[in-house]
Protein backbone atom coordinates (compact mmCIF):
# COMPACT_ATOMS: atom_id res chain seq x y z
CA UNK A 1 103.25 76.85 94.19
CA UNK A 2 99.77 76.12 93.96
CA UNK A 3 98.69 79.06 95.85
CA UNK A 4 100.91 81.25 93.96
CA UNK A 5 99.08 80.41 90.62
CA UNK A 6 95.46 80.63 91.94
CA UNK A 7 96.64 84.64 92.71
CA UNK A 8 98.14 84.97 89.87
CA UNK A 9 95.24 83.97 88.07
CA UNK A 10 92.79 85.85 90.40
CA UNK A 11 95.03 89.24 90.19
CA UNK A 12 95.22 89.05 86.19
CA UNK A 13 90.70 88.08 86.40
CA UNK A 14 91.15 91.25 88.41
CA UNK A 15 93.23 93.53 86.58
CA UNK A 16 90.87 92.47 83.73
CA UNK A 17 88.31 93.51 84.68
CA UNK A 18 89.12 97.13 85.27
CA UNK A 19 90.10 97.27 82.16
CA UNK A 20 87.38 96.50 80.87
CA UNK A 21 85.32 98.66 82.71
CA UNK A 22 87.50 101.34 83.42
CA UNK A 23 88.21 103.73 79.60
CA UNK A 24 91.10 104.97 81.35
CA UNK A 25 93.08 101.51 82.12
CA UNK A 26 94.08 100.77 79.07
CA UNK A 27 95.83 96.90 77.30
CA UNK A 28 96.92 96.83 73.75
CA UNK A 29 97.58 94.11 71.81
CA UNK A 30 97.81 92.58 68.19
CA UNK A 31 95.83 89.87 69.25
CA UNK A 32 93.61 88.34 72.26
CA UNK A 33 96.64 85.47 72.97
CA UNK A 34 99.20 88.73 72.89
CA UNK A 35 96.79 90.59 75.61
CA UNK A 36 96.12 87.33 77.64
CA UNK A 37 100.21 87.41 77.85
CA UNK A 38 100.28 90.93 79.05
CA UNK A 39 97.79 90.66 81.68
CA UNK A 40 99.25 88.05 83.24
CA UNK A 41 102.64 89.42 82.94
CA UNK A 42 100.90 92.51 84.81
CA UNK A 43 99.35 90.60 87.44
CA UNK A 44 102.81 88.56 87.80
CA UNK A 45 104.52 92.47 88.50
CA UNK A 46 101.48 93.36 90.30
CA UNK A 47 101.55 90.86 92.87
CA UNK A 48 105.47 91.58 93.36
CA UNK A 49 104.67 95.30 94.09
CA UNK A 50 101.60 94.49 96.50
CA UNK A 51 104.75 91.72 97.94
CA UNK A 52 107.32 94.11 98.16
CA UNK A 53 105.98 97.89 98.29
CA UNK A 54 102.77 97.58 99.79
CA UNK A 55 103.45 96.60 103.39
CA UNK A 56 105.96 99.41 103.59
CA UNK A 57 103.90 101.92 102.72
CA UNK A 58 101.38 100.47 105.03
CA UNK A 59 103.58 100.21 107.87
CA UNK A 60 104.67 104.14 106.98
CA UNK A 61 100.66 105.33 106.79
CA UNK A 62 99.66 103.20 109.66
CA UNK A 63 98.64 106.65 111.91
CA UNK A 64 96.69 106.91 108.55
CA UNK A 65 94.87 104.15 108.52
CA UNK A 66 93.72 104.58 112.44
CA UNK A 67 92.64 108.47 111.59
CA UNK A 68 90.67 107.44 108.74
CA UNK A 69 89.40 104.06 109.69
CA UNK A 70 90.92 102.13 107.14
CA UNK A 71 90.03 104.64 104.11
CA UNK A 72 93.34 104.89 102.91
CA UNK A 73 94.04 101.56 101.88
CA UNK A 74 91.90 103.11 98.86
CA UNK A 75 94.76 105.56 98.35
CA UNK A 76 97.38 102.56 99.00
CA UNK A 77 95.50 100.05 96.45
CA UNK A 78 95.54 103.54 94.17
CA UNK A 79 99.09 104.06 94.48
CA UNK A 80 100.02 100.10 93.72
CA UNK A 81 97.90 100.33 90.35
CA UNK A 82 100.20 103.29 89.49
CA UNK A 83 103.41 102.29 90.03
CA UNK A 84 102.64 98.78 88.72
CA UNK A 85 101.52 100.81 85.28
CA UNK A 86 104.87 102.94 85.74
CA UNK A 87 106.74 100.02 86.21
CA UNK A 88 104.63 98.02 83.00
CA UNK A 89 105.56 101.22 81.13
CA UNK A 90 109.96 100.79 81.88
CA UNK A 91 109.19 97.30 80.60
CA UNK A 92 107.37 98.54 77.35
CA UNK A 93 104.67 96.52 78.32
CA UNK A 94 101.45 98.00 77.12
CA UNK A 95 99.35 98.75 80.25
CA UNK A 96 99.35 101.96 81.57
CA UNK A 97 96.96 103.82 84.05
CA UNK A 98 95.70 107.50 83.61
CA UNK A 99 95.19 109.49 86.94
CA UNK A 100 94.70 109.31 90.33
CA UNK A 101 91.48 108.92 90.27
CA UNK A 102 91.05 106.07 87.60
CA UNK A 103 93.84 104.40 89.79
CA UNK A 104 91.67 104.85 93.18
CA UNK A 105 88.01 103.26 91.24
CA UNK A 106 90.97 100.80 89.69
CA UNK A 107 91.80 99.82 93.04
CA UNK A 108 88.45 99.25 94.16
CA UNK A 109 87.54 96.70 91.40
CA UNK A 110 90.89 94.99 91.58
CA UNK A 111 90.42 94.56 95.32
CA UNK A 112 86.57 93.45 94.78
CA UNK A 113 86.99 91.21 91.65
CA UNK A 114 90.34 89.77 93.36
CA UNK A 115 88.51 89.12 96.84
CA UNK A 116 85.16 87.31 95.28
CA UNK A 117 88.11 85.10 93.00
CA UNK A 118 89.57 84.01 96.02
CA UNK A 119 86.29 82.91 97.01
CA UNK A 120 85.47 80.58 93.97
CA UNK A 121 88.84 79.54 93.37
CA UNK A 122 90.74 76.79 94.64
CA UNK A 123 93.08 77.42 97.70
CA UNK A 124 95.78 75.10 99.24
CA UNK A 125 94.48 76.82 103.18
């Protein structure tokens, strides 16, 4: 359970900070506490698509990831921020992704911000 939170908590740091540096990731909210609810809601429905989705696709790209030498799990990472926006958007939850290519520099500061919080943070392994 433990475990489950510290990801939580390191996807939503994550997801935070893309949009915060990223103009095309957008959050709204009324308030910071209404936004602080909403990201981790995200993260919560972004971790279930990276849970669920991901390692199909990866298994179904997997001549992919040998002919490009792993470059793809860009596209992959890409493609999770997208349908986790498409998904936030059925749920009227007010995240939402613009493009491809936001989604692919998303990716890559999800993936970086997420890996260095697993570092600091506390981990039952």
């Amino acid at each position: 359970m433990k475990n489950f939170v510290v990801k939580t908590i390191a996807n939503a740091g994550a997801l935070a900070v893309a949009v915060w540096l990223l103009d095309k990731i957008t959050l709204t909210g009324d308030s910071t506490a209404k936004k602080a609810g909403t990201l981790i809601v995200v993260a919560l429905i972004f971790g279930l698509v990276n849970w669920l989705v991901k390692p199909v696709v990866k298994v179904l790209t997997f001549p992919l990831f040998i002919l490009t030498l792993g470059l793809i799990t860009l596209v992959v990472n890409a493609l999770m921020l997208l349908l986790t926006s498409w998904v936030c958007g059925k749920l009227d939850l007010s995240f939402h992704v613009e493009g491809f290519w936001t989604a692919v520099v998303g990716g890559l500061i999800v993936s970086v911000v997420s890996w260095a919080l697993h570092v600091v943070l506390p981990d039952e392994d």
